[in-house]
C-alpha atoms as a PDB file:
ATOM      1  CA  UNK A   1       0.000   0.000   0.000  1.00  0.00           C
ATOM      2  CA  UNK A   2       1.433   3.362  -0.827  1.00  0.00           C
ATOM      3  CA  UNK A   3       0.291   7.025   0.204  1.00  0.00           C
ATOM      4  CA  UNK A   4       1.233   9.695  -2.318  1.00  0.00           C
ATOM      5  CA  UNK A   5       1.008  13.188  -1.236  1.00  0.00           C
ATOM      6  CA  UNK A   6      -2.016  13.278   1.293  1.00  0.00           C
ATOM      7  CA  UNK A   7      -4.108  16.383   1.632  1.00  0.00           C
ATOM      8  CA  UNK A   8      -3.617  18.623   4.949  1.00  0.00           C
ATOM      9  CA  UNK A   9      -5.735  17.007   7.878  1.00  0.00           C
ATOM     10  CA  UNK A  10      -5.806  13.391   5.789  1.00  0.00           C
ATOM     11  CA  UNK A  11      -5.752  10.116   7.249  1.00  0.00           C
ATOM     12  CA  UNK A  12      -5.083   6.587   5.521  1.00  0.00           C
ATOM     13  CA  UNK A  13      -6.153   3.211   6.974  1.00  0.00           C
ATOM     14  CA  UNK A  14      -5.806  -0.264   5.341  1.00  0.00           C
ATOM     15  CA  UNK A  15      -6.304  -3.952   6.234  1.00  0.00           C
ATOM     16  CA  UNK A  16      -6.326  -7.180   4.742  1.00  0.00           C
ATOM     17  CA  UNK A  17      -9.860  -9.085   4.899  1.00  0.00           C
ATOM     18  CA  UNK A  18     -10.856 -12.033   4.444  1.00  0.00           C
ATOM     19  CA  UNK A  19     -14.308 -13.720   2.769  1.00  0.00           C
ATOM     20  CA  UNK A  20     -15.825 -16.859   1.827  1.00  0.00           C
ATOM     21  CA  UNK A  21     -15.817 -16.254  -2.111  1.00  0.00           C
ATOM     22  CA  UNK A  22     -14.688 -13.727  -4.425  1.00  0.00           C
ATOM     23  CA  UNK A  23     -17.357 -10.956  -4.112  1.00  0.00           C
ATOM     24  CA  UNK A  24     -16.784 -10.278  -0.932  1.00  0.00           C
ATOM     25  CA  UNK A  25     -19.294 -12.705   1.189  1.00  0.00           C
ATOM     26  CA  UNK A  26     -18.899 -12.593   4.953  1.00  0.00           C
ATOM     27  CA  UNK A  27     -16.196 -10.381   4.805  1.00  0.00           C
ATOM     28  CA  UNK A  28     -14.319 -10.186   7.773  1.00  0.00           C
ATOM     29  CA  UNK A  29     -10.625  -8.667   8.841  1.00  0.00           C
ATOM     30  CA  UNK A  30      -8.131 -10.969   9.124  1.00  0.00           C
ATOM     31  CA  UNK A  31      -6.798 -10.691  12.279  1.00  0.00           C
ATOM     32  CA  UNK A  32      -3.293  -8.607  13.152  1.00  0.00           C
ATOM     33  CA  UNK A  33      -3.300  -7.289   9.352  1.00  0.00           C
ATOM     34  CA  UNK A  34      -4.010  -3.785   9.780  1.00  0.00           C
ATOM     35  CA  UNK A  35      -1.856  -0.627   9.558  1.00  0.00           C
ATOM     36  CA  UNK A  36      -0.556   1.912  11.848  1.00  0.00           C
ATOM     37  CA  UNK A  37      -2.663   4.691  10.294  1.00  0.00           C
ATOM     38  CA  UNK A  38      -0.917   7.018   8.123  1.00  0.00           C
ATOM     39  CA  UNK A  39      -1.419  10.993   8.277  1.00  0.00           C
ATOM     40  CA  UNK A  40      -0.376  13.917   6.673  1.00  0.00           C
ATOM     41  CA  UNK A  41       0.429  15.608  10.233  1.00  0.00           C
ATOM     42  CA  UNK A  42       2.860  12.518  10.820  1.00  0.00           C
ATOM     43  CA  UNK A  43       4.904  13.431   7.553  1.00  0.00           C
ATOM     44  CA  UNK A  44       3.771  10.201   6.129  1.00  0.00           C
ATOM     45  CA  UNK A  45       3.247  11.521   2.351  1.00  0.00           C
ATOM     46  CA  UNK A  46       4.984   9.075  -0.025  1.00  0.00           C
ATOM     47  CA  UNK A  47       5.878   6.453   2.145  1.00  0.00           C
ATOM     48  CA  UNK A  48       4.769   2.680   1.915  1.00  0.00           C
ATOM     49  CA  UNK A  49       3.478  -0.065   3.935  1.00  0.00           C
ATOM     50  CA  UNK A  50       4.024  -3.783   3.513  1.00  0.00           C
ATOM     51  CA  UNK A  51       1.177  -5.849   4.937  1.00  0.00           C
ATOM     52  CA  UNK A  52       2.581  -9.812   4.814  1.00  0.00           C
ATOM     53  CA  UNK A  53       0.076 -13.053   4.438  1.00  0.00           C
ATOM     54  CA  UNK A  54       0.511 -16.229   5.062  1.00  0.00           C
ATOM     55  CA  UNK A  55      -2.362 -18.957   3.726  1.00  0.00           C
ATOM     56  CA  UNK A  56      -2.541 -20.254   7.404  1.00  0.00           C
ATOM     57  CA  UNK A  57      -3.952 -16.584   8.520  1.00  0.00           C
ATOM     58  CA  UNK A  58      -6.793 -17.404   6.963  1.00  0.00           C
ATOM     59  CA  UNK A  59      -9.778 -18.950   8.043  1.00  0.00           C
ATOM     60  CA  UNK A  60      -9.662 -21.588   5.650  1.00  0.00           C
ATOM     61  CA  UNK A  61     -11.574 -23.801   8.172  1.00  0.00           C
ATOM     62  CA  UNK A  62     -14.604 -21.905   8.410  1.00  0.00           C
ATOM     63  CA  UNK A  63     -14.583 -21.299   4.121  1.00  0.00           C
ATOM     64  CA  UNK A  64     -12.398 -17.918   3.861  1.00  0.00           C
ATOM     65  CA  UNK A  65     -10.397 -18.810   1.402  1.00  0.00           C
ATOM     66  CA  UNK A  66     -10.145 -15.345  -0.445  1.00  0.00           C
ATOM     67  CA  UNK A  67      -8.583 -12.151   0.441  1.00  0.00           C
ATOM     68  CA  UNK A  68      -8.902  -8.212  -0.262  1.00  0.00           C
ATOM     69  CA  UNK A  69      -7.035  -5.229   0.697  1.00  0.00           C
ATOM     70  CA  UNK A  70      -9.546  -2.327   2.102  1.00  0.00           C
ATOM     71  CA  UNK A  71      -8.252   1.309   1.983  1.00  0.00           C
ATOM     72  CA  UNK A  72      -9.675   4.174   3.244  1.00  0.00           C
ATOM     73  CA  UNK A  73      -8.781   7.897   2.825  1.00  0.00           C
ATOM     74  CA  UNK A  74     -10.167  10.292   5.121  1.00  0.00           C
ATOM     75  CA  UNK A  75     -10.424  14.114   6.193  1.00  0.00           C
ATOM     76  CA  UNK A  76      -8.645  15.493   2.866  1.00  0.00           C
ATOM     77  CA  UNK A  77      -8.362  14.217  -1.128  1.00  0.00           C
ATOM     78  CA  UNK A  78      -5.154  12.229  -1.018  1.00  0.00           C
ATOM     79  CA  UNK A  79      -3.277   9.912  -3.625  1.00  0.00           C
ATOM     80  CA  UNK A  80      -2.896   6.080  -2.957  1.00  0.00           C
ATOM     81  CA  UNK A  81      -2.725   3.058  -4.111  1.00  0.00           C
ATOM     82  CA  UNK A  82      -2.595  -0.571  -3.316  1.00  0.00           C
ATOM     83  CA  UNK A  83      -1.218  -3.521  -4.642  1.00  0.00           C
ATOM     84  CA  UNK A  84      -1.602  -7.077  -3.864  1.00  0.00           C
ATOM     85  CA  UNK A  85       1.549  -9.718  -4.723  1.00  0.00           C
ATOM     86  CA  UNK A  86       1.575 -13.074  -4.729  1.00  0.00           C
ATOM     87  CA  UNK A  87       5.255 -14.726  -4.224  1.00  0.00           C
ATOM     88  CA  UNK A  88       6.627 -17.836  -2.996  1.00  0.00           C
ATOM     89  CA  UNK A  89       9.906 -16.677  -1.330  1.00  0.00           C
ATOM     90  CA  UNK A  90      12.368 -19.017  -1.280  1.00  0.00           C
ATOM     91  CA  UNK A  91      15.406 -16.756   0.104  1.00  0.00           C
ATOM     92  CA  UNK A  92      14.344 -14.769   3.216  1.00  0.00           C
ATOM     93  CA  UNK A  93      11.977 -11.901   3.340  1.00  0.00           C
ATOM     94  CA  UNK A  94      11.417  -9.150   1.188  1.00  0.00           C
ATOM     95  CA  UNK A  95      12.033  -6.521   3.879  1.00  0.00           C
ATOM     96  CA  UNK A  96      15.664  -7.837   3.595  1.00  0.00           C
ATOM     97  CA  UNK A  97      15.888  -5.381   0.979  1.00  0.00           C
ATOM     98  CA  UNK A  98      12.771  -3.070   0.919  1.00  0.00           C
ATOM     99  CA  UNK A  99      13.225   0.976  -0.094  1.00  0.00           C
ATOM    100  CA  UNK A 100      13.939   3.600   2.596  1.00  0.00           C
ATOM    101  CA  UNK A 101      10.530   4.968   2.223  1.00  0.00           C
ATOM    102  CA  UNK A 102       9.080   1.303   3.754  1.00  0.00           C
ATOM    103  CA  UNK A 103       7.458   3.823   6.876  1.00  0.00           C
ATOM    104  CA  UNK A 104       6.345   0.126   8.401  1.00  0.00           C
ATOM    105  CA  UNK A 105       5.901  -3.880   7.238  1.00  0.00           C
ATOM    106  CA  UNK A 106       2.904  -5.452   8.978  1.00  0.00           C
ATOM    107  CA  UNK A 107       4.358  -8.907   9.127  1.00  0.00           C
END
């Protein structure tokens, strides 16, 4: 997830949720996936925010087998964006080389 210049007063919240099919049914957070909200009066313009997941988080057991990303800007027009990766890392993490404007990595 990535804030671009936010607007004076603006907030930024995101979290990872989970459902039970693609469009969203019994949508639910997943738990421990959420972000440190970001705001312009904490200088966090144009900084990013890894959010990790890991198949187990989910509640596969109970049919959440799908995922989203849910942003939300607040207070003031702001530029974001969001991005979802899939990766099977074989050699350590990717925050063993992530850019200095990583402001946090929700592992």
């Amino acid at each position: 997830m990535a804030a671009g210049d936010l607007g004076a007063s603006a907030t930024l919240d995101a979290k990872l949720q989970q459902a039970t099919d693609s469009g969203g049914t019994g949508a639910k957070d997943v738990t421990g996936k959420s972000i440190t909200q970001l705001t312009q009066a904490g200088t966090d313009s144009n900084k990013q925010v890894l959010i990790n997941l890991r198949p187990e988080e989910l509640d596969i057991k109970n049919g959440f087998g799908y995922f989203r990303l849910s942003m939300t800007v607040a207070v003031a027009t702001s530029d974001a964006g969001g991005m979802v990766l899939g990766v099977n890392a074989r050699i350590g993490h990717a925050t063993d080389n992530d850019a200095t404007t990583v402001d946090e990595v929700v592992a």
